[in-house]
Protein backbone atom coordinates (compact mmCIF):
# COMPACT_ATOMS: atom_id res chain seq x y z
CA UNK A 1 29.15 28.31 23.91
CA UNK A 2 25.78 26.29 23.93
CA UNK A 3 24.93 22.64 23.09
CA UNK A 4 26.72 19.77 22.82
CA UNK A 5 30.32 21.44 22.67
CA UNK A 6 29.74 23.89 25.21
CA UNK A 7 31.96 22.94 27.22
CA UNK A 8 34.60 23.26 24.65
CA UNK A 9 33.93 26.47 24.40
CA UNK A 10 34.06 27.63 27.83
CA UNK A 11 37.67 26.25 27.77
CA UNK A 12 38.62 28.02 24.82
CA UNK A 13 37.37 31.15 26.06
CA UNK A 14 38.82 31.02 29.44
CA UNK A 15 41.95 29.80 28.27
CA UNK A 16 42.01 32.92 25.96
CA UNK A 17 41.07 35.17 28.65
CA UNK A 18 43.44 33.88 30.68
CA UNK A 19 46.68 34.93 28.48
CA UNK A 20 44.87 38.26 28.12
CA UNK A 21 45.33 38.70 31.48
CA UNK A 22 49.01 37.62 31.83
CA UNK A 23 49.22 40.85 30.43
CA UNK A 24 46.56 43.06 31.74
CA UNK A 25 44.47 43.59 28.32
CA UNK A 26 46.93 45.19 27.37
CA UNK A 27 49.73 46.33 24.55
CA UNK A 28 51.78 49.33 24.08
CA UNK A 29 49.15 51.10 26.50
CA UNK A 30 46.22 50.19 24.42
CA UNK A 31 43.30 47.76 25.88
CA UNK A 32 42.34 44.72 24.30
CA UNK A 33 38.55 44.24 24.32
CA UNK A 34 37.05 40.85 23.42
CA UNK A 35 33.35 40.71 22.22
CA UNK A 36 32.51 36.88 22.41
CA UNK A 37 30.07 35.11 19.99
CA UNK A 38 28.29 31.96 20.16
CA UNK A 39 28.28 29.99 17.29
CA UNK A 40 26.39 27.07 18.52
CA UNK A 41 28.74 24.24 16.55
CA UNK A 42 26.78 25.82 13.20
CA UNK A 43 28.07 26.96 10.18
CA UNK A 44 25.56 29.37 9.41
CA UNK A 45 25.37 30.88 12.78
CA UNK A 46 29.24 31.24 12.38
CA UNK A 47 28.92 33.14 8.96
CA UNK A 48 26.34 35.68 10.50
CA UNK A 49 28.39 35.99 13.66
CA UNK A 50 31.57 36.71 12.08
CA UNK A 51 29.68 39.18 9.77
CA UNK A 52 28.36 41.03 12.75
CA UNK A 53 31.78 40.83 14.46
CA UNK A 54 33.65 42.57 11.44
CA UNK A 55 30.92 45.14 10.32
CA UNK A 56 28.90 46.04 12.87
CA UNK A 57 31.43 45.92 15.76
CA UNK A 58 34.58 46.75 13.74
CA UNK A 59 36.64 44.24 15.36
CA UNK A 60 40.47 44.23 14.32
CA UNK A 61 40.96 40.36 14.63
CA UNK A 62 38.74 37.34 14.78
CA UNK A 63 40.01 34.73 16.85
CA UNK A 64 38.63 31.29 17.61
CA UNK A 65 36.71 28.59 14.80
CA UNK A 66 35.79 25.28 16.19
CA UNK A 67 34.39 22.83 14.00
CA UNK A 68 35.88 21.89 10.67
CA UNK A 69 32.50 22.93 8.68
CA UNK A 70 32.62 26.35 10.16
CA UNK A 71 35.64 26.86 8.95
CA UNK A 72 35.24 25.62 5.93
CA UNK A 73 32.31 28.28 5.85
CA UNK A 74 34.50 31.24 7.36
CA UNK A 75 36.84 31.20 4.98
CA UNK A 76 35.48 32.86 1.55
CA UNK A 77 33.24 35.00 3.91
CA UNK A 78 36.70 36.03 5.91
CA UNK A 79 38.42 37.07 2.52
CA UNK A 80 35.63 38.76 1.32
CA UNK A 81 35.16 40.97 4.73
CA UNK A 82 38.86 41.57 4.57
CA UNK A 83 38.95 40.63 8.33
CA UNK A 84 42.17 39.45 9.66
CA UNK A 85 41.40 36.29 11.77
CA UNK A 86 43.02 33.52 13.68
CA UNK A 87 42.03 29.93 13.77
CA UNK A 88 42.95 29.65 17.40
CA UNK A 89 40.36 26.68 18.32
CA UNK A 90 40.84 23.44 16.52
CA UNK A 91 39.38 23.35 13.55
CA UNK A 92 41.24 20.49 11.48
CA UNK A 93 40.04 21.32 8.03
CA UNK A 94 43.23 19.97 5.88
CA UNK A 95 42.80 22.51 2.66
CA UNK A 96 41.42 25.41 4.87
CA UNK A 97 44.97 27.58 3.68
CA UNK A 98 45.46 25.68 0.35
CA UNK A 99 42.16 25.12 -1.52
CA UNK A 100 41.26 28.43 -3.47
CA UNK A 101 37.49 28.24 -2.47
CA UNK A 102 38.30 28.88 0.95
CA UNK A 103 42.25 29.77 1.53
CA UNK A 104 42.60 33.80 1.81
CA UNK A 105 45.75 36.04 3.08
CA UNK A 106 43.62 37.22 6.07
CA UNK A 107 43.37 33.90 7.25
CA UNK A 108 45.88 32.09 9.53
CA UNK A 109 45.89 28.81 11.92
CA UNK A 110 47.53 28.33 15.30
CA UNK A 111 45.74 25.67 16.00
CA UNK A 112 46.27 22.06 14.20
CA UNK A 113 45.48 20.50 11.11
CA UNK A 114 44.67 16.81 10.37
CA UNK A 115 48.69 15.65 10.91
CA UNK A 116 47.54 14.98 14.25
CA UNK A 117 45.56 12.63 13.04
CA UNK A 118 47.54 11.52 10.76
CA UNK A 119 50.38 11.15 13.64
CA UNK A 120 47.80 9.31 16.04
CA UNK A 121 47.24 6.85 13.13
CA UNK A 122 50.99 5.74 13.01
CA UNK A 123 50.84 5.56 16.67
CA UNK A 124 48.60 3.22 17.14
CA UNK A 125 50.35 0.75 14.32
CA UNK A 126 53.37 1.03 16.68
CA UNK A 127 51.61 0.39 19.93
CA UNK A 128 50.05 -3.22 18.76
CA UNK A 129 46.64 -2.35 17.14
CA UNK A 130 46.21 -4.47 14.70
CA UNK A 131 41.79 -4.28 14.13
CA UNK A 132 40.17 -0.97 14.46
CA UNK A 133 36.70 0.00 15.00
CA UNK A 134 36.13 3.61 14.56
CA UNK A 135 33.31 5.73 16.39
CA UNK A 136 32.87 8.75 15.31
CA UNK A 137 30.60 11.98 14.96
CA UNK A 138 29.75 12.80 11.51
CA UNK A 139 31.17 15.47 9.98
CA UNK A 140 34.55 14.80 11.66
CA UNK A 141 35.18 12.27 8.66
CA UNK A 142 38.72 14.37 7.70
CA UNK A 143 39.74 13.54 10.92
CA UNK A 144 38.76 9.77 10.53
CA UNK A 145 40.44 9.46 7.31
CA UNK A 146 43.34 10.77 7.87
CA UNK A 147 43.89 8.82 11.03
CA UNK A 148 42.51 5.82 9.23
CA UNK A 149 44.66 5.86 5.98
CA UNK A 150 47.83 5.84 8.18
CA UNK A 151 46.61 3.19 10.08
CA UNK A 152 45.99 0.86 7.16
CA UNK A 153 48.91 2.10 5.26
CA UNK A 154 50.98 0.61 8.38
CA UNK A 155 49.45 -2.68 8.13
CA UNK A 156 45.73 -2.03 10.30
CA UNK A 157 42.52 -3.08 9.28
CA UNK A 158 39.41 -1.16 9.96
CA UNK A 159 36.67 -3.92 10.80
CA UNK A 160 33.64 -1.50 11.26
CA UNK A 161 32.57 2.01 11.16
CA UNK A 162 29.73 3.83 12.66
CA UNK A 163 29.23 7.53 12.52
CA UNK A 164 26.55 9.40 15.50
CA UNK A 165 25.28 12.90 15.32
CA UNK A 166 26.20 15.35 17.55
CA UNK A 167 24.44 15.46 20.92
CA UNK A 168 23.84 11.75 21.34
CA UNK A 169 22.14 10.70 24.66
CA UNK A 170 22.57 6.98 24.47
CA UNK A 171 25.85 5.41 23.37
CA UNK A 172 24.69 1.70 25.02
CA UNK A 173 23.67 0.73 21.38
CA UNK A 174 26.72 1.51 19.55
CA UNK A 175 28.76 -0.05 22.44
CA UNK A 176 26.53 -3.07 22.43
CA UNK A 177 27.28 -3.64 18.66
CA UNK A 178 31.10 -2.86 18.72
CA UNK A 179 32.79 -5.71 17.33
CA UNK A 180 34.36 -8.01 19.26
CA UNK A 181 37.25 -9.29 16.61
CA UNK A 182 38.17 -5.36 17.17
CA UNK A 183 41.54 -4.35 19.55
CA UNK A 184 40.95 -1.08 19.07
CA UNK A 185 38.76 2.03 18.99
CA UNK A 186 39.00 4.91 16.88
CA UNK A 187 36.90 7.34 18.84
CA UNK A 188 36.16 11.04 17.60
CA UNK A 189 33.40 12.27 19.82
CA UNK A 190 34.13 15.19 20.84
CA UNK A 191 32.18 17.37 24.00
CA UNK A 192 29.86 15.39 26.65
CA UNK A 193 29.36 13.02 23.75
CA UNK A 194 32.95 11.64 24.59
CA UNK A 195 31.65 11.41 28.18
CA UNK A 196 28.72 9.75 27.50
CA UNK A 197 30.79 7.11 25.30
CA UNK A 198 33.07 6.42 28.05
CA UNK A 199 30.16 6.05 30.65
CA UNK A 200 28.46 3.71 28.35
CA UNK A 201 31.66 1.75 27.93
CA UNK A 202 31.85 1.44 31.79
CA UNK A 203 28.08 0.75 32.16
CA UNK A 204 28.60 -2.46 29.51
CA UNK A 205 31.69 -3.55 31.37
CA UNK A 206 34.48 -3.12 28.55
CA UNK A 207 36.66 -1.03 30.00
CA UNK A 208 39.99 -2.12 29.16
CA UNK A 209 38.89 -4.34 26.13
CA UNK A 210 40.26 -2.18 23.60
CA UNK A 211 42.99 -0.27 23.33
CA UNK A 212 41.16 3.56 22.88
CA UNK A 213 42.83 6.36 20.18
CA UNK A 214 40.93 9.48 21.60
CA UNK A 215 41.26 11.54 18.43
CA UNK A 216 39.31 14.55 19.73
CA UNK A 217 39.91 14.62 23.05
CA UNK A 218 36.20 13.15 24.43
CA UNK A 219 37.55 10.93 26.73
CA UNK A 220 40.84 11.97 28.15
CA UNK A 221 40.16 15.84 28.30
CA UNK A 222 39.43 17.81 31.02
CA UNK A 223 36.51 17.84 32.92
CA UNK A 224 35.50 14.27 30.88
CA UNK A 225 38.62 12.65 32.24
CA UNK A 226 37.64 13.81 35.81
CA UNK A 227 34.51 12.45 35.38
CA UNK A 228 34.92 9.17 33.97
CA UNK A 229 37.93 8.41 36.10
CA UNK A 230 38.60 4.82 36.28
CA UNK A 231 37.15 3.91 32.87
CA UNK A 232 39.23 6.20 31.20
CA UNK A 233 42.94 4.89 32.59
CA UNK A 234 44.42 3.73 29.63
CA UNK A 235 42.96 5.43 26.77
CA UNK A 236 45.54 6.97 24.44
CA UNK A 237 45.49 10.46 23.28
CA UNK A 238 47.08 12.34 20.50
CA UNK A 239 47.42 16.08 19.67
CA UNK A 240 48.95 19.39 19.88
CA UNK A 241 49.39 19.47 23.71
CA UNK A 242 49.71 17.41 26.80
CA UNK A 243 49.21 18.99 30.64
CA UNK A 244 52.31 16.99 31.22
CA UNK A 245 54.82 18.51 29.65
CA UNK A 246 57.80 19.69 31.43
CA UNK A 247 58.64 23.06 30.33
CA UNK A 248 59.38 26.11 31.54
CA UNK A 249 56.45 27.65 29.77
CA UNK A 250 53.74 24.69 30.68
CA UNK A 251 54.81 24.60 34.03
CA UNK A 252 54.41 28.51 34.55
CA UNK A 253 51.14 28.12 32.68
CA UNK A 254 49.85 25.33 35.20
CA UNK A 255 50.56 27.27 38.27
CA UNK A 256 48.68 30.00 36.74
CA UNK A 257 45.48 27.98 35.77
CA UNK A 258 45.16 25.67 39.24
CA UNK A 259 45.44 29.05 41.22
CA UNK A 260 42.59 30.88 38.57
CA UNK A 261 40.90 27.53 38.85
CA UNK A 262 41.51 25.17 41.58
CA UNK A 263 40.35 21.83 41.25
CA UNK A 264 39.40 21.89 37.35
CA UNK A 265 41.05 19.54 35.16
CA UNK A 266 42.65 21.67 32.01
CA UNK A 267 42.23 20.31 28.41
CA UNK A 268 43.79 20.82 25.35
CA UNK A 269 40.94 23.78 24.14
CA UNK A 270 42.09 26.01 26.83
CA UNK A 271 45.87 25.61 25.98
CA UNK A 272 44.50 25.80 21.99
CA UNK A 273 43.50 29.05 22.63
CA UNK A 274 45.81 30.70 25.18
CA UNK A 275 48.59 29.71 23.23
CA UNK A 276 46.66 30.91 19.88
CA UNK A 277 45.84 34.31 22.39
CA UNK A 278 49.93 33.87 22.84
CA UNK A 279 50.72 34.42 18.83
CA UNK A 280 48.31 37.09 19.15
CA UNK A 281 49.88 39.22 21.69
CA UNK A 282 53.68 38.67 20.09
CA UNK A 283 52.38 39.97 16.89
CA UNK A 284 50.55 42.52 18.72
CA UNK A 285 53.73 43.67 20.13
CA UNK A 286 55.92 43.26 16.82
CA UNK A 287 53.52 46.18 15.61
CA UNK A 288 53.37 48.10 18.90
CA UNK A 289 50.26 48.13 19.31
CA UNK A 290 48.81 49.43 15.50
CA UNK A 291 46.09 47.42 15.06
CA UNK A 292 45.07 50.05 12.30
CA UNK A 293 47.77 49.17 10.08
CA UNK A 294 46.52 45.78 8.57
CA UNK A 295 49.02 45.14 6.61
CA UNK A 296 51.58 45.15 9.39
CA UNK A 297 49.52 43.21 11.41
CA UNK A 298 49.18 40.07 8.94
CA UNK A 299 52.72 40.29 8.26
CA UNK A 300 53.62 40.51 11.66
CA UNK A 301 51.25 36.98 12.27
CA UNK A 302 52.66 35.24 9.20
CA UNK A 303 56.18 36.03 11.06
CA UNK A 304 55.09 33.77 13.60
CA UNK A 305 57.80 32.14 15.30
CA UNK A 306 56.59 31.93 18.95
CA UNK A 307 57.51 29.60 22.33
CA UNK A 308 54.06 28.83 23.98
CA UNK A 309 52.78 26.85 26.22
CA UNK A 310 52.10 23.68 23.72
CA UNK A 311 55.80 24.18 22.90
CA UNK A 312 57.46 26.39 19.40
CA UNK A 313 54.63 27.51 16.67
CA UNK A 314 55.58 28.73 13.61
CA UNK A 315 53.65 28.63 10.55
CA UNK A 316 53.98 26.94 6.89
CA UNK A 317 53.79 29.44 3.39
CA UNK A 318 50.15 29.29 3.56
CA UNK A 319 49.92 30.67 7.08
CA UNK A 320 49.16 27.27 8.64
CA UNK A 321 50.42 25.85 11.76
CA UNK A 322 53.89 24.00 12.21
CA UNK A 323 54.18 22.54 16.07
CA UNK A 324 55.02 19.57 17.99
CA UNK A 325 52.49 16.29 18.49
CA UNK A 326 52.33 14.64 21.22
CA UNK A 327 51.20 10.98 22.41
CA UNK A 328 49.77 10.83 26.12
CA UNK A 329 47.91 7.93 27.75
CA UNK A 330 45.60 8.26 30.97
CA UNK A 331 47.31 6.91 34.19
CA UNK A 332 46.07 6.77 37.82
CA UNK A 333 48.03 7.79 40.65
CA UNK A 334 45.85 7.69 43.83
CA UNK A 335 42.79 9.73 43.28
CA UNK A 336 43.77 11.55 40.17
CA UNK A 337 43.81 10.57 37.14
CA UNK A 338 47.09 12.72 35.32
CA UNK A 339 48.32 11.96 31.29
CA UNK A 340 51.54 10.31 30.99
CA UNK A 341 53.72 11.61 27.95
CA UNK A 342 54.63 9.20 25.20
CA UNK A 343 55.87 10.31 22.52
CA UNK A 344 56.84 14.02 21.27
CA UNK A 345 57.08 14.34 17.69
CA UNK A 346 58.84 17.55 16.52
CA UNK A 347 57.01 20.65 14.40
CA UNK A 348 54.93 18.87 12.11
CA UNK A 349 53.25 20.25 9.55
CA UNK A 350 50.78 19.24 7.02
CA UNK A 351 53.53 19.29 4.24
CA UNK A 352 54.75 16.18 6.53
CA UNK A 353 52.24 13.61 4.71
CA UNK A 354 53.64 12.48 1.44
CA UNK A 355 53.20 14.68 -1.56
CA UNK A 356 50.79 12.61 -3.48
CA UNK A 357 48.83 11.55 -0.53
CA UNK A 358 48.28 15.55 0.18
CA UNK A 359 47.50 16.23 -3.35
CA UNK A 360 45.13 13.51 -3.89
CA UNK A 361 43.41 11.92 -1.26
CA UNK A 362 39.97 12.04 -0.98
CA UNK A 363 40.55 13.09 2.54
CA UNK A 364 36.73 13.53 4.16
CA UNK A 365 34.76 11.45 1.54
CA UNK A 366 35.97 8.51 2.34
CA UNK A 367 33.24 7.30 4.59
CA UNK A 368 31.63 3.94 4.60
CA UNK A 369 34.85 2.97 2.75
CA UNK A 370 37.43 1.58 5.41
CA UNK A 371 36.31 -1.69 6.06
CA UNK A 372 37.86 -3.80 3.72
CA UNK A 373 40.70 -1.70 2.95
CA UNK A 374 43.96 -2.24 2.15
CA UNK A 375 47.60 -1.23 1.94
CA UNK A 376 46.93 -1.82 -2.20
CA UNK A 377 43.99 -0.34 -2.10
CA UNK A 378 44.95 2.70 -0.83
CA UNK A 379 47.33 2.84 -3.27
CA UNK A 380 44.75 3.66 -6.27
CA UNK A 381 43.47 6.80 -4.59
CA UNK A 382 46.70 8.40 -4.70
CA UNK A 383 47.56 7.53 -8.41
């Protein structure tokens, strides 16, 4: 709720909020009350939060989890507090339900995991990249390997890599050094640092230079798309939901954020959570209402088999996430600036990457490694 990513955390909040309220606060005549903790994008301060939440305030679930490293943090502490909790925000973190240091039957994901990276990888293969620069924060290097060893395994090559920290002012010296052989950026900069990317882009005049795979949604979410405008038509962007899809449930959903919010562009963190908040309330209702009864309560989340508003969720044997992808790019229609839908690719999971690619990829430690790799290369790491 502060920093850098504050913004994506006044999404996710509202968009939670804003489901609550669909149905009053309330199930089976009991009120839902939600106590709301800032983590501040730090694993520590996540730990002590989600401590306080669970025994000092005696919560029932804990919903929410941003950042991959918080999770990764959460999840012993979650198993050991016994706390049922939802990973309703993004949070990526590939072995989060399957690596016994963190995975714990208290623990589920509505969110995503890395296929969408994995997804946006292939994409951009199909669309014509052929040379890739990525940009990215560190500590999102999951996310930039998995989207990077799909790329390559398609035929790509990754020319350069440069990681920034978290709450970069000035992006004018990474866009002055991008390299020019490139026809495409990998960008994972997530919050106003997505913004200020874009705006630097603009400011150096290379708008439209290279093709641009917005991984975390910097550039073509929300209020960053508003603001950047023209310099982001064009960019590409991959992930769990799109504003533009037609269905019955988006299109209900839309009406209800323009009239809550007139004039502010939504993003993929408020759907993330109002359709987590949507899994919530259906298991809520499985149990009518008996919050006290844990045990019914997981079992009536790992029975999730919901419609939201990103489109059907239903979750894998460890509790993890199973939904659609989707491929949007930014258009411009008079003064607004709406996604287009590309692509739709049906309840994906991360059982979808091959076997021995899931099993043994280095998947997060593979930075400073991509330029120079290849198809054979790749090869080795899965052996």
């Amino acid at each position: 709720m502060s920093g850098p990513a504050a913004q994506l955390g006044k999404d996710n909040t509202d968009g939670f909020n804003l489901a609550l309220a669909a149905v009053n606060n309330t199930v089976a005549g009991r009120n839902i009350d939600v106590i709301i903790e800032d983590t501040q994008g730090k694993p520590d301060v996540a730990v002590t939060k989600a401590q306080k939440l669970s025994q000092s305030d005696k919560v029932n679930i804990i919903a929410g989890f941003n950042f991959t490293a918080e999770c990764y943090a959460l999840g012993p502490v979650i198993r050991d507090l016994q706390q049922p909790s939802v990973v309703s925000g993004n949070c990526s973190a590939l072995h989060l339900l399957t690596d016994a240091k963190y995975k714990s039957p208290y623990l589920i994901r509505t969110s995503q995991t890395t296929i969408t990276f994995d997804s946006a990888g292939h994409s951009a293969g199909k669309l014509g990249s052929k040379k890739a620069v990525i940009l990215a924060q560190d500590g999102l290097n999951e996310a930039v390997d998995t989207f990077s060893r799909a790329f390559v395994s398609d035929g790509g090559q990754i020319l350069q890599e440069t990681y920034t920290t978290l709450g970069t002012n000035d992006y004018g010296p990474y866009v002055s050094q991008l390299d020019p052989q490139a026809d495409t950026i990998a960008l994972f900069e997530t919050g106003i640092d997505g913004l200020r990317f874009g705006q630097a882009l603009q400011s150096y005049g290379l708008v439209g230079k290279y093709k641009i795979f917005d991984n975390v949604g910097g550039m073509v979410n929300g209020q960053n798309r508003a603001q950047l405008k023209d310099a982001a038509v064009g960019a590409y962007g991959g992930g769990m939901y799109c504003e533009c899809l037609d269905t019955p449930q988006n299109q209900a959903f839309l009406k209800v954020w323009n009239a809550k919010y007139p004039g502010r562009t939504l993003s993929t963190d408020v759907a993330q959570r109002y359709s987590g908040a949507q899994v919530i309330l259906a298991a809520l209702q499985k149990i009518n209402g008996n919050v006290e009864d844990k045990q019914a309560l997981l079992n009536a989340l790992y029975a999730t088999d919901v419609e939201t508003i990103k489109g059907p969720i239903k979750l894998d044997q460890d509790h993890d996430v199973i939904e659609n992808n989707y491929l949007s790019q930014v258009t411009k229609q008079a003064d607004s600036y709406p996604l287009k839908l590309i692509e739709t690719s049906q309840l994906l999971s991360k059982y979808d990457l091959p076997p021995d690619v899931l099993q043994k990829f280095p998947f997060g430690q593979m930075k400073g490694k991509w330029v120079g790799m290849t198809k054979d290369k790749l090869a080795d790491y899965t052996k």
